[in-house]
C-alpha atoms as a PDB file:
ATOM      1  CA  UNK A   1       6.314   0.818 -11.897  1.00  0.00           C
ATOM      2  CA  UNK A   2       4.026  -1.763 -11.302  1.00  0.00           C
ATOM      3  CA  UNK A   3       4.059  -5.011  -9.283  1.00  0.00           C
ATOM      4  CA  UNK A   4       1.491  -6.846  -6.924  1.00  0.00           C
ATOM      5  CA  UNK A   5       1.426  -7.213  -3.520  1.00  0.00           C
ATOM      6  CA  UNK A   6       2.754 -10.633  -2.991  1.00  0.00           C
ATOM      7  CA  UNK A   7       5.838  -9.064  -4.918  1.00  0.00           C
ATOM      8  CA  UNK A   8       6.333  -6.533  -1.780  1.00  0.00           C
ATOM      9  CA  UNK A   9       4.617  -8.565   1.301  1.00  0.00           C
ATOM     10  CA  UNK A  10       5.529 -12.259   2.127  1.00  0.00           C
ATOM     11  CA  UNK A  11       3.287 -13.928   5.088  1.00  0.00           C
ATOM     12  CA  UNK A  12       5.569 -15.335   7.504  1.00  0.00           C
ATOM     13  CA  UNK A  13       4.482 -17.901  10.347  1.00  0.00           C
ATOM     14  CA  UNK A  14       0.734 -15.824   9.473  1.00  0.00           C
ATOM     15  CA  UNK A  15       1.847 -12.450   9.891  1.00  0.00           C
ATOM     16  CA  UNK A  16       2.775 -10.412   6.664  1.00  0.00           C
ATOM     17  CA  UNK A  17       6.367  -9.223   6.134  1.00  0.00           C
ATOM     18  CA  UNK A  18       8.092  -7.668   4.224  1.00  0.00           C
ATOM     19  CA  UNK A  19      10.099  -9.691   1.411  1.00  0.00           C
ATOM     20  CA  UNK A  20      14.005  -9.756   0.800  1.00  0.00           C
ATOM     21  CA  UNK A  21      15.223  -8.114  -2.264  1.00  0.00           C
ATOM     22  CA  UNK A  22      12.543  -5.514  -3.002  1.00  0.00           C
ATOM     23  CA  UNK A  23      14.136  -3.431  -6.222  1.00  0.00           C
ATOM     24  CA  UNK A  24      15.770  -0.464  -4.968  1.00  0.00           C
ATOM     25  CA  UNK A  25      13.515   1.798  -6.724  1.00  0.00           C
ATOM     26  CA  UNK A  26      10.631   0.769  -4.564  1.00  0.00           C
ATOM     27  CA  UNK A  27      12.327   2.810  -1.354  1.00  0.00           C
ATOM     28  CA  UNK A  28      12.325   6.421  -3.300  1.00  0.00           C
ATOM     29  CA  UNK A  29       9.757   9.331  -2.596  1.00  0.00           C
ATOM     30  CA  UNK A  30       6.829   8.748  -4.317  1.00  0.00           C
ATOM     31  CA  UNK A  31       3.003   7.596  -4.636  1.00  0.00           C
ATOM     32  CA  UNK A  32       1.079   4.728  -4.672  1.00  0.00           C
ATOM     33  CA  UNK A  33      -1.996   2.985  -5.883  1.00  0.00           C
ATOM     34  CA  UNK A  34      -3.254  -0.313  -4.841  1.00  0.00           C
ATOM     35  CA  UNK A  35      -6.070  -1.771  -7.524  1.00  0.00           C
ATOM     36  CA  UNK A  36      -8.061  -5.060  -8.111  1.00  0.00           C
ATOM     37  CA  UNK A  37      -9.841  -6.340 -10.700  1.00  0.00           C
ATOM     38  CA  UNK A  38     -13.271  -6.415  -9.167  1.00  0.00           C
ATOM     39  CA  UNK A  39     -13.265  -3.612  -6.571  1.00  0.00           C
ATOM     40  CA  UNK A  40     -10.832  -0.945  -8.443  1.00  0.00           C
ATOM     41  CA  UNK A  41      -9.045   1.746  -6.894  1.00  0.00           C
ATOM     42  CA  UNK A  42      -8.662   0.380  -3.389  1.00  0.00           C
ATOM     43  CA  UNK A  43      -6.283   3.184  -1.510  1.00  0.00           C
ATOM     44  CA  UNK A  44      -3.864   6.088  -2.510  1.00  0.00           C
ATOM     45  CA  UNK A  45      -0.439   7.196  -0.315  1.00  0.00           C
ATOM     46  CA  UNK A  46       2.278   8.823  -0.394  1.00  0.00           C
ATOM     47  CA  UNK A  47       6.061   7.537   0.706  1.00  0.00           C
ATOM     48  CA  UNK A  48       7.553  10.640   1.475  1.00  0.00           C
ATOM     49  CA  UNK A  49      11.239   9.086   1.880  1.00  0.00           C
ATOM     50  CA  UNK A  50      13.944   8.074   0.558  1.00  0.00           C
ATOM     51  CA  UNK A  51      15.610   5.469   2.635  1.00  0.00           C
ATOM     52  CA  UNK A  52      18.128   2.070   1.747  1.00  0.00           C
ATOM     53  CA  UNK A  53      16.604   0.615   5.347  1.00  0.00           C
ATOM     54  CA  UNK A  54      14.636  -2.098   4.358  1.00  0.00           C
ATOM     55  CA  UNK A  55      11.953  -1.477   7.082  1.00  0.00           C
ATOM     56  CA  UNK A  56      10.906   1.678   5.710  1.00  0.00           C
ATOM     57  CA  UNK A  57      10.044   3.512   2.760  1.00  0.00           C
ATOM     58  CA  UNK A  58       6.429   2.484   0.433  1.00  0.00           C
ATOM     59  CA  UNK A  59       7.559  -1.331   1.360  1.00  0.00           C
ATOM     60  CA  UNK A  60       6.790  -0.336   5.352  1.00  0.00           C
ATOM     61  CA  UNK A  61       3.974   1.770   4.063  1.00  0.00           C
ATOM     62  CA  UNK A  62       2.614  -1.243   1.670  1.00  0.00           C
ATOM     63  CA  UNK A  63       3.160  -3.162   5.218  1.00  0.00           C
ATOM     64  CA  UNK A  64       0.934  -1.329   7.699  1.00  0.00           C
ATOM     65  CA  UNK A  65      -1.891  -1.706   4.751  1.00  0.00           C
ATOM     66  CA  UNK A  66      -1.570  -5.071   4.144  1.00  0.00           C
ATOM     67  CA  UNK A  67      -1.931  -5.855   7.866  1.00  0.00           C
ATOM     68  CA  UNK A  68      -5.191  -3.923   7.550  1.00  0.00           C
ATOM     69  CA  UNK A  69      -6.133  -5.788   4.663  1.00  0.00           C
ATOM     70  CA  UNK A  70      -5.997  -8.996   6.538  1.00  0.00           C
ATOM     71  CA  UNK A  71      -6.801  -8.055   9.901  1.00  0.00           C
ATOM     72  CA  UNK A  72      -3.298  -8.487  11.594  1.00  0.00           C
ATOM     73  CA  UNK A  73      -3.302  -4.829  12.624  1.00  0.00           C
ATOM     74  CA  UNK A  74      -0.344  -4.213  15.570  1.00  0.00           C
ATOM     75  CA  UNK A  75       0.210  -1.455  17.092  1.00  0.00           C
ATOM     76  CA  UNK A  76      -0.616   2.022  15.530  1.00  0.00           C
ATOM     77  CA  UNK A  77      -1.919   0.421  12.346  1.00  0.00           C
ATOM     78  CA  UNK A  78      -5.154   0.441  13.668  1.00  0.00           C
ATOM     79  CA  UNK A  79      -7.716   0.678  10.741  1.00  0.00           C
ATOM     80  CA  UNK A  80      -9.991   2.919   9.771  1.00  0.00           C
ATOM     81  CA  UNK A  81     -14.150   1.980   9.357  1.00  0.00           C
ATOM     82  CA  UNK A  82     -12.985   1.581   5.400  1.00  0.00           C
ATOM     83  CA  UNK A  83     -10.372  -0.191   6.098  1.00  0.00           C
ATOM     84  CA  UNK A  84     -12.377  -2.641   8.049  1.00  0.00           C
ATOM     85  CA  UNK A  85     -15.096  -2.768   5.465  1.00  0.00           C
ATOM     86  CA  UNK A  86     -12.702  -3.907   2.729  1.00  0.00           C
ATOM     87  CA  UNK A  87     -10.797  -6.176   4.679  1.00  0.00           C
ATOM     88  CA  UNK A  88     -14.186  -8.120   5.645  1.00  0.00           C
ATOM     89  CA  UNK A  89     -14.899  -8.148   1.857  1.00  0.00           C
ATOM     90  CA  UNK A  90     -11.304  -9.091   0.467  1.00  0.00           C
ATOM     91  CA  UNK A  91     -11.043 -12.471   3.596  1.00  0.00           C
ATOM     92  CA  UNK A  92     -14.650 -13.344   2.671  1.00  0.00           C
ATOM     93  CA  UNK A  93     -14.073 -13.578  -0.734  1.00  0.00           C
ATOM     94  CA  UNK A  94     -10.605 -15.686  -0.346  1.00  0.00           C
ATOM     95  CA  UNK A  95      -8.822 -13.406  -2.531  1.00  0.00           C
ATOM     96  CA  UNK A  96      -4.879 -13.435  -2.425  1.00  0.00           C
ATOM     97  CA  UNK A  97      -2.460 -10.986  -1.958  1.00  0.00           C
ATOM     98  CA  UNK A  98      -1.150 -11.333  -5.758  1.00  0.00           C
ATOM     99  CA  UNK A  99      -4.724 -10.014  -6.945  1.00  0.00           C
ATOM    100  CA  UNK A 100      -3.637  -6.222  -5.418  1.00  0.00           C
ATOM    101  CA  UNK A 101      -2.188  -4.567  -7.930  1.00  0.00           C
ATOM    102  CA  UNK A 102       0.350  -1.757  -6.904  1.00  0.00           C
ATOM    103  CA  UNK A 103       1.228   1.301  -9.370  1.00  0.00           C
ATOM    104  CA  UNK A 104       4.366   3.135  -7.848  1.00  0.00           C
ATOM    105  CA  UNK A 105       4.701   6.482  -9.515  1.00  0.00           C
ATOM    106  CA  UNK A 106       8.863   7.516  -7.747  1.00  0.00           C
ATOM    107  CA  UNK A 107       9.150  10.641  -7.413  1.00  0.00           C
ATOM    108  CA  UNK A 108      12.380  11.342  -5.684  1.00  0.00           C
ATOM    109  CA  UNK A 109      12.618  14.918  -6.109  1.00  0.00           C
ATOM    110  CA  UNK A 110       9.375  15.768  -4.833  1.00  0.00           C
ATOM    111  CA  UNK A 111       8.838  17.427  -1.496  1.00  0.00           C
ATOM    112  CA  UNK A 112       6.380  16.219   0.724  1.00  0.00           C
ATOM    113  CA  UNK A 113       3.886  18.846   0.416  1.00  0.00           C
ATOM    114  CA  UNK A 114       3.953  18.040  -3.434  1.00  0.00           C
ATOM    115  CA  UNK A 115       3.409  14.486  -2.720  1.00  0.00           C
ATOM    116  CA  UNK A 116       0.640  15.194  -0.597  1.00  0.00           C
ATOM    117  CA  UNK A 117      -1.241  17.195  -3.703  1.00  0.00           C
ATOM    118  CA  UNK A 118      -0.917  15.005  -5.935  1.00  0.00           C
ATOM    119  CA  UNK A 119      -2.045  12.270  -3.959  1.00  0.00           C
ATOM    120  CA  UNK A 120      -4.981  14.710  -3.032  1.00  0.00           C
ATOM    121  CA  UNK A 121      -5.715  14.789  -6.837  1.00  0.00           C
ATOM    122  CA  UNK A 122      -5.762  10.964  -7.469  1.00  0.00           C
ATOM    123  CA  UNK A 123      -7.818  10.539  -4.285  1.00  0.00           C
ATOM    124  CA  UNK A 124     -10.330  12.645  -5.337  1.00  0.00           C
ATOM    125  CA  UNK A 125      -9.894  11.395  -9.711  1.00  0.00           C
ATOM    126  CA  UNK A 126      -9.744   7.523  -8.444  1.00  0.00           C
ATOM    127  CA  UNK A 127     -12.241   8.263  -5.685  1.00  0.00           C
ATOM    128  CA  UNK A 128     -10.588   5.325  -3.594  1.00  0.00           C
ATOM    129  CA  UNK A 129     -12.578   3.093  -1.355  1.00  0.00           C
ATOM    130  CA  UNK A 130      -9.863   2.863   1.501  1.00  0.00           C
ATOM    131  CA  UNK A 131      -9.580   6.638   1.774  1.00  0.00           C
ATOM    132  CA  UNK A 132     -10.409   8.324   4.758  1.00  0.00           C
END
């Protein structure tokens, strides 16, 4: 599946949130990519739930990045020196939240340790610049 992130994250009174009436699909197990047209592979992660709360899942995931991405980090999404670097880059530049592109591979059948490989493999194919 693919989408962008305005599609996922709204901001709200300057914060981002997360938007009403995300498709269903979004809240399974499974990976995700974010991408842009000028830096490419920015970061890869894993969802590793299945949920119908609306707080959780790759939309919560998608939320704790995107506060790193434009430096509203609260509590334990602190970022990481990457993190930091890209965010710098992506405010600078006045790009929007529509230019991230997210590809969201579900994979509800998947344990978490299988998640976690084959996000190892696209980390290290993609070789993304958000990464630890």
């Amino acid at each position: 599946m693919n989408t962008t992130l305005d599609q996922i994250i709204e901001i709200n009174n300057e914060e981002p949130v997360i938007k009403e009436n995300i498709p269903v699909d979004y809240y399974q197990k499974g990976i995700y990519q974010w991408w842009h047209d000028t830096y490419g592979c920015i970061y890869v992660g894993i969802s590793a739930v299945d949920t119908e709360n609306k707080n959780d899942g790759m939309p919560l995931r998608t939320l704790h990045h995107a506060r790193k991405l434009l430096s509203k980090e609260k509590g334990n999404t602190q970022p990481t020196k990457k993190w930091t670097d890209f965010s710098k880059k992506f405010l600078e530049g006045s790009h929007q939240l529509k230019e991230i592109k997210i590809v969201y591979e579900n994979h509800p059948h998947k344990s978490k340790r299988d998640l976690e490989e084959i996000e190892h493999q696209l980390i290290h194919k993609f070789k993304p610049i958000c990464n630890a």
